[in-house]
N, C-alpha and C. Protein backbone atom coordinates (compact mmCIF):
# COMPACT_ATOMS: atom_id res chain seq x y z
N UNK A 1 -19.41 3.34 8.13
CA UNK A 1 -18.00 3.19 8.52
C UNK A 1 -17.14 3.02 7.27
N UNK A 2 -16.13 3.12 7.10
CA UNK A 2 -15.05 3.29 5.93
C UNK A 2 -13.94 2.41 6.58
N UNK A 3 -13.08 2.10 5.91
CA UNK A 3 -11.81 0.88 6.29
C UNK A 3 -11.14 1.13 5.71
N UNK A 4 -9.70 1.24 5.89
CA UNK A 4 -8.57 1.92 5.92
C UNK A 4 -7.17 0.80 5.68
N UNK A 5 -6.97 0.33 4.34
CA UNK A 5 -5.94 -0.83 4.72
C UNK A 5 -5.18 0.12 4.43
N UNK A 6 -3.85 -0.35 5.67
CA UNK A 6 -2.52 0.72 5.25
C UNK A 6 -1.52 -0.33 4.89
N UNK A 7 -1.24 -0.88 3.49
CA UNK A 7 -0.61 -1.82 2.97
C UNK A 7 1.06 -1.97 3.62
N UNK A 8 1.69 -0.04 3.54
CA UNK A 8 3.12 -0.15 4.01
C UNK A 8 3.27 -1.32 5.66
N UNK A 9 2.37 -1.25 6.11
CA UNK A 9 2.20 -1.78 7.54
C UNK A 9 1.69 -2.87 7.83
N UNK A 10 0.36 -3.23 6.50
CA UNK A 10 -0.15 -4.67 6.57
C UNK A 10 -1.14 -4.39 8.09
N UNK A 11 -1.54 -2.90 7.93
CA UNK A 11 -2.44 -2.75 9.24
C UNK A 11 -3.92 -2.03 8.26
N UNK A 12 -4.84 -2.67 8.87
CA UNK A 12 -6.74 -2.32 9.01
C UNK A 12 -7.35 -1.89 10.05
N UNK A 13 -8.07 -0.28 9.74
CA UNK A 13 -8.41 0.42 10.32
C UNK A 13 -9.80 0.75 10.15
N UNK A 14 -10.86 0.76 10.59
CA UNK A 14 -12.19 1.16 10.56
C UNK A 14 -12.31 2.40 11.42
N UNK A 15 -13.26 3.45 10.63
CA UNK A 15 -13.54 5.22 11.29
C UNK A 15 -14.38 5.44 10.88
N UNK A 16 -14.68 6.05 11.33
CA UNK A 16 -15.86 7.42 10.99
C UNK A 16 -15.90 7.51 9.92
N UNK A 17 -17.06 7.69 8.88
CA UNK A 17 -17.20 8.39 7.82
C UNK A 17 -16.84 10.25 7.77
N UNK A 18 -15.47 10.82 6.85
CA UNK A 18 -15.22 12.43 7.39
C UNK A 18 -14.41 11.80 8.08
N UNK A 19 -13.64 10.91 8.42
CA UNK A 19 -12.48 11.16 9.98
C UNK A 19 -11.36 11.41 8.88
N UNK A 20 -10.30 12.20 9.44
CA UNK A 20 -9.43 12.96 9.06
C UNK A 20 -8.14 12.36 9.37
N UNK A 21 -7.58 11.57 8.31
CA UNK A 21 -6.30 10.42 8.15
C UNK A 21 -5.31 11.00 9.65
N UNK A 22 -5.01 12.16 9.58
CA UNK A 22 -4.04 12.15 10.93
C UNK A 22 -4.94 12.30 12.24
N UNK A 23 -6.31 11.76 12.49
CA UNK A 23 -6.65 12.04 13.08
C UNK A 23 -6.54 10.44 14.50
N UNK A 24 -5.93 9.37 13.65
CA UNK A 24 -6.19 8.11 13.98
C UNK A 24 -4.72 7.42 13.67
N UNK A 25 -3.89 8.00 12.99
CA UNK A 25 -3.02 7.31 12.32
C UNK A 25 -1.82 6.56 13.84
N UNK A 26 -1.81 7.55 14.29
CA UNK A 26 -0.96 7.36 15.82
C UNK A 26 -1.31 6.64 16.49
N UNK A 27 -2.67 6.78 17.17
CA UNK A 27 -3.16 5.41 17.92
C UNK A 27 -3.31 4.07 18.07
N UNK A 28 -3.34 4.13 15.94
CA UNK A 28 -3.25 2.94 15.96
C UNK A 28 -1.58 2.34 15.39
N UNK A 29 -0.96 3.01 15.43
CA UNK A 29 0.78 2.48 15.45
C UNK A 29 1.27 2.31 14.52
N UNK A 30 0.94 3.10 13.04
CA UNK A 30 1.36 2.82 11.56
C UNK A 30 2.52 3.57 11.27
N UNK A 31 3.14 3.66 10.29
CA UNK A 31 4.51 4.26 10.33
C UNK A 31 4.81 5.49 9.67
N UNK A 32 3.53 5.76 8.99
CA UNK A 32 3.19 6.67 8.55
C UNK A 32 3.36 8.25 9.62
N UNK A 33 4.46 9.31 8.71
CA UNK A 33 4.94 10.47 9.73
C UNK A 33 4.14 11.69 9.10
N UNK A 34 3.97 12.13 10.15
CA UNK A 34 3.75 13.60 10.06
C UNK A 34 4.23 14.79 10.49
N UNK A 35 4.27 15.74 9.83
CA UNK A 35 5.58 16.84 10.27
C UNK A 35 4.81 18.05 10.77
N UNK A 36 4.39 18.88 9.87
CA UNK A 36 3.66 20.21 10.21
C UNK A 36 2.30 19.85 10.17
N UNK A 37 1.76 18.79 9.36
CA UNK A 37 0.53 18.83 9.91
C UNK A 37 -0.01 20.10 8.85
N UNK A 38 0.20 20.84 8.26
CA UNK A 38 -0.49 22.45 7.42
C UNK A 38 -0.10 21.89 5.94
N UNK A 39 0.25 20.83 5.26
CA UNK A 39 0.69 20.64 4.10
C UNK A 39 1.58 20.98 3.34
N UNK A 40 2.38 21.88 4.21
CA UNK A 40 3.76 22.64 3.36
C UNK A 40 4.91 21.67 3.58
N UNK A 41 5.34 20.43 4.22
CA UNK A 41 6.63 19.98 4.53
C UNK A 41 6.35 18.52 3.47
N UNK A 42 5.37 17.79 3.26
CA UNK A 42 5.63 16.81 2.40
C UNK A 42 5.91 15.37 2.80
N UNK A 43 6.40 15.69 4.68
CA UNK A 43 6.51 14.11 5.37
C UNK A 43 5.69 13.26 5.47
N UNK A 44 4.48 13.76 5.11
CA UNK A 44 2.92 12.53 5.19
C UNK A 44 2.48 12.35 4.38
N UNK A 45 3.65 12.24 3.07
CA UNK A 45 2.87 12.11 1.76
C UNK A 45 3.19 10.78 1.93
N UNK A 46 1.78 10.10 0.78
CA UNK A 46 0.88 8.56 0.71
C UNK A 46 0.69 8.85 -0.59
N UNK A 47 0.61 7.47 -1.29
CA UNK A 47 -0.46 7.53 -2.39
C UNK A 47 -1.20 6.22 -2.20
N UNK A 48 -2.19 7.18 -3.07
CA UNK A 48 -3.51 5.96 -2.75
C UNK A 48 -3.66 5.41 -3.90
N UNK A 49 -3.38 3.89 -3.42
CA UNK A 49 -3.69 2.64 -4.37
C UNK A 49 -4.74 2.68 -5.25
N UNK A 50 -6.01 2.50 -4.06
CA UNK A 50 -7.47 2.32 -4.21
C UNK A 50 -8.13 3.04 -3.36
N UNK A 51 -9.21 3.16 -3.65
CA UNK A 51 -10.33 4.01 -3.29
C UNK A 51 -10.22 5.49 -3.16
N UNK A 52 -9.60 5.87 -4.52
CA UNK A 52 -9.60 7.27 -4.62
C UNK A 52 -10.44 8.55 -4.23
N UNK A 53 -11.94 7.90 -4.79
CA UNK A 53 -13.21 8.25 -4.64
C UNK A 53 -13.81 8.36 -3.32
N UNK A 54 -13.10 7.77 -2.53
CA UNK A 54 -13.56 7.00 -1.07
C UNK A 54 -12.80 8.57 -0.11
N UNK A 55 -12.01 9.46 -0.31
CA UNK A 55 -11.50 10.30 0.28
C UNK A 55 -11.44 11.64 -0.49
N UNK A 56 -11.25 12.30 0.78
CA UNK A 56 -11.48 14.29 0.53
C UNK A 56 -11.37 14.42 -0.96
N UNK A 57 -11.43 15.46 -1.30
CA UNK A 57 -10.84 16.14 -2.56
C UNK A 57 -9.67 16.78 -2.50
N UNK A 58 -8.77 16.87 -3.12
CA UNK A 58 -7.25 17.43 -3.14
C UNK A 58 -7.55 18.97 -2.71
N UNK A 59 -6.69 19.07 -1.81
CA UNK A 59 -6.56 20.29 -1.22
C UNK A 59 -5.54 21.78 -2.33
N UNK A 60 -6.01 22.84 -1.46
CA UNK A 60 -4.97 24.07 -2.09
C UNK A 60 -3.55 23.73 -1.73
N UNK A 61 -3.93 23.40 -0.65
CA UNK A 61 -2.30 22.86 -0.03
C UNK A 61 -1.27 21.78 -0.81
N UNK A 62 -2.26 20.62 -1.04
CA UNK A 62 -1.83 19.66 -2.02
C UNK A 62 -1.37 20.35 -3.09
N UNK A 63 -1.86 20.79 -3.88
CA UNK A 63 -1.99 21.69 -5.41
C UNK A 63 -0.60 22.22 -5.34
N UNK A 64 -0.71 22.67 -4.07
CA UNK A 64 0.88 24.39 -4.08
C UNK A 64 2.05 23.09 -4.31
N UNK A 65 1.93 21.79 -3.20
CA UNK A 65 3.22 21.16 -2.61
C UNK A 65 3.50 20.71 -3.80
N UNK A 66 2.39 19.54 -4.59
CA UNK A 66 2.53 17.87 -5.43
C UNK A 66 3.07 18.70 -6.27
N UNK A 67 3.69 17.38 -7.36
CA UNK A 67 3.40 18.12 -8.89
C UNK A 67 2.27 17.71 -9.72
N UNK A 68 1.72 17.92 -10.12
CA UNK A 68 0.34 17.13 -10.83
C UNK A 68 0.71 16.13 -11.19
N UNK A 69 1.97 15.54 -11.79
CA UNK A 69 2.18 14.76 -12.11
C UNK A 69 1.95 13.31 -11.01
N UNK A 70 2.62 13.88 -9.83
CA UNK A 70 1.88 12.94 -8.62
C UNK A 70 0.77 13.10 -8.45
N UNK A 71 0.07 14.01 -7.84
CA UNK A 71 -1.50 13.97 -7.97
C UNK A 71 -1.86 13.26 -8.96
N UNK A 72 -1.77 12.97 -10.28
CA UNK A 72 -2.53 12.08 -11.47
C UNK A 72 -1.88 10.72 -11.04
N UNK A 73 -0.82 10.36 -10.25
CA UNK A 73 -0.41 9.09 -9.87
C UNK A 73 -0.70 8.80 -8.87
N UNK A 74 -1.63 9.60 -7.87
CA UNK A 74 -2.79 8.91 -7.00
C UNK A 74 -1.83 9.62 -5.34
N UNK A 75 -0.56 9.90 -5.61
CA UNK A 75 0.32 10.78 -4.59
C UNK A 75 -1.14 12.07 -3.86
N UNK A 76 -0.84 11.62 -2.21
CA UNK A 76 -1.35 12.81 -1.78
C UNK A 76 -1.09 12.97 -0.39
N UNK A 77 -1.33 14.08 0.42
CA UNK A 77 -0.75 14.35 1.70
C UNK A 77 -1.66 14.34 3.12
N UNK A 78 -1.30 13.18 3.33
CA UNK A 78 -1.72 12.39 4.55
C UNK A 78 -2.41 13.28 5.47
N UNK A 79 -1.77 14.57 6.22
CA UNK A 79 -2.02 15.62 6.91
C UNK A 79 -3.52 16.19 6.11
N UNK A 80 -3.95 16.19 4.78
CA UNK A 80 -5.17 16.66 4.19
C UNK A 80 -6.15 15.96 4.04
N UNK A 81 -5.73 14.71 3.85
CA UNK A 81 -6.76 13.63 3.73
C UNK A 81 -7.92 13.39 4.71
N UNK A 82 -8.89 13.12 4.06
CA UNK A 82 -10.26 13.08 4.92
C UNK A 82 -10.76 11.20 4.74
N UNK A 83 -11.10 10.44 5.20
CA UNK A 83 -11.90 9.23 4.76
C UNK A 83 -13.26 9.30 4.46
N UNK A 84 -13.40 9.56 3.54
CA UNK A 84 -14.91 9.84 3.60
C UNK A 84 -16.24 8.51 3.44
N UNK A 85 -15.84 8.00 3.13
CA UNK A 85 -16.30 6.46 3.42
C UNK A 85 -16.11 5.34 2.10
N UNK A 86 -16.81 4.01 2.58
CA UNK A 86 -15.59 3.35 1.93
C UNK A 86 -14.86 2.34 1.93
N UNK A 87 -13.85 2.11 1.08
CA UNK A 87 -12.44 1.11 1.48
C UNK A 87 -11.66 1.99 0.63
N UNK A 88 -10.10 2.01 1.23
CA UNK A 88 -9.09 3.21 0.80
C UNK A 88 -8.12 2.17 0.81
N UNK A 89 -7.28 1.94 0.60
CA UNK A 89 -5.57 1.27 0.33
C UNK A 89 -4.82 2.54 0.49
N UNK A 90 -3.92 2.75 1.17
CA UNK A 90 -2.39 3.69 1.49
C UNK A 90 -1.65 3.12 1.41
N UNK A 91 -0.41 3.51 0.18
CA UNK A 91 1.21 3.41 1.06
C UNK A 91 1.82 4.10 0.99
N UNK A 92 3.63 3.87 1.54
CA UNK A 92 3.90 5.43 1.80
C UNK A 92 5.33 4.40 1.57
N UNK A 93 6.04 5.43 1.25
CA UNK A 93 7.81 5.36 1.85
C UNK A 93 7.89 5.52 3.04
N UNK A 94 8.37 3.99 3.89
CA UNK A 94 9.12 4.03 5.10
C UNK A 94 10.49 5.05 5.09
N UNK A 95 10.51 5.93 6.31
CA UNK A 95 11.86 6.62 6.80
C UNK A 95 12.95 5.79 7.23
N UNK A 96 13.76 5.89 7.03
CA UNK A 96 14.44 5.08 8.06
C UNK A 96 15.66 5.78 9.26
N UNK A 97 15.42 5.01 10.13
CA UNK A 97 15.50 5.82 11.50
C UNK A 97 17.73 5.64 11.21
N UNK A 98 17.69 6.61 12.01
CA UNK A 98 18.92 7.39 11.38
C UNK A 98 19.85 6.59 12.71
């Protein structure tokens, strides 16, 4: 199992080893958004604190959107992310509702 603190929220999540960050994020009520879901829009970008190692490898998708410069600052897109096992730390920029 892998564990999932999502710091913006002060919420802990335990999954599957491989479970796929938007695959859980909703159910359990974090504030974390997602838009297209395909990596081209940028609304589910996170960066990860800790446990870098602990999740997917950066996607083509990532590559086209980030600038490396985020990618080397741990920036990555929620919609790609895998947990692969672990402990992970996320946070994100809250939206704020209009």
């Amino acid at each position: 199992m892998a564990r999932v603190y999502f710091k913006t929220d002060d919420v802990t999540h335990e999954v599957e080893d491989g479970t796929p960050l938007i695959d859980f994020c909703d159910e359990i009520e974090v504030s974390l958004s997602f838009g297209c879901t395909e990596g081209t829009c940028g609304v589910c970008e996170v960066t990860v604190v800790e446990g870098m190692e602990n999740i997917s490898r950066i996607t083509e998708e990532e590559r086209d959107y980030l600038l490396p410069e985020d990618l080397e600052e741990g920036m990555r897109l929620g919609c790609q992310v895998k947990i692969r096992k672990g402990d992970v730390i996320l946070s994100w920029k809250k939206v704020k509702a209009k």
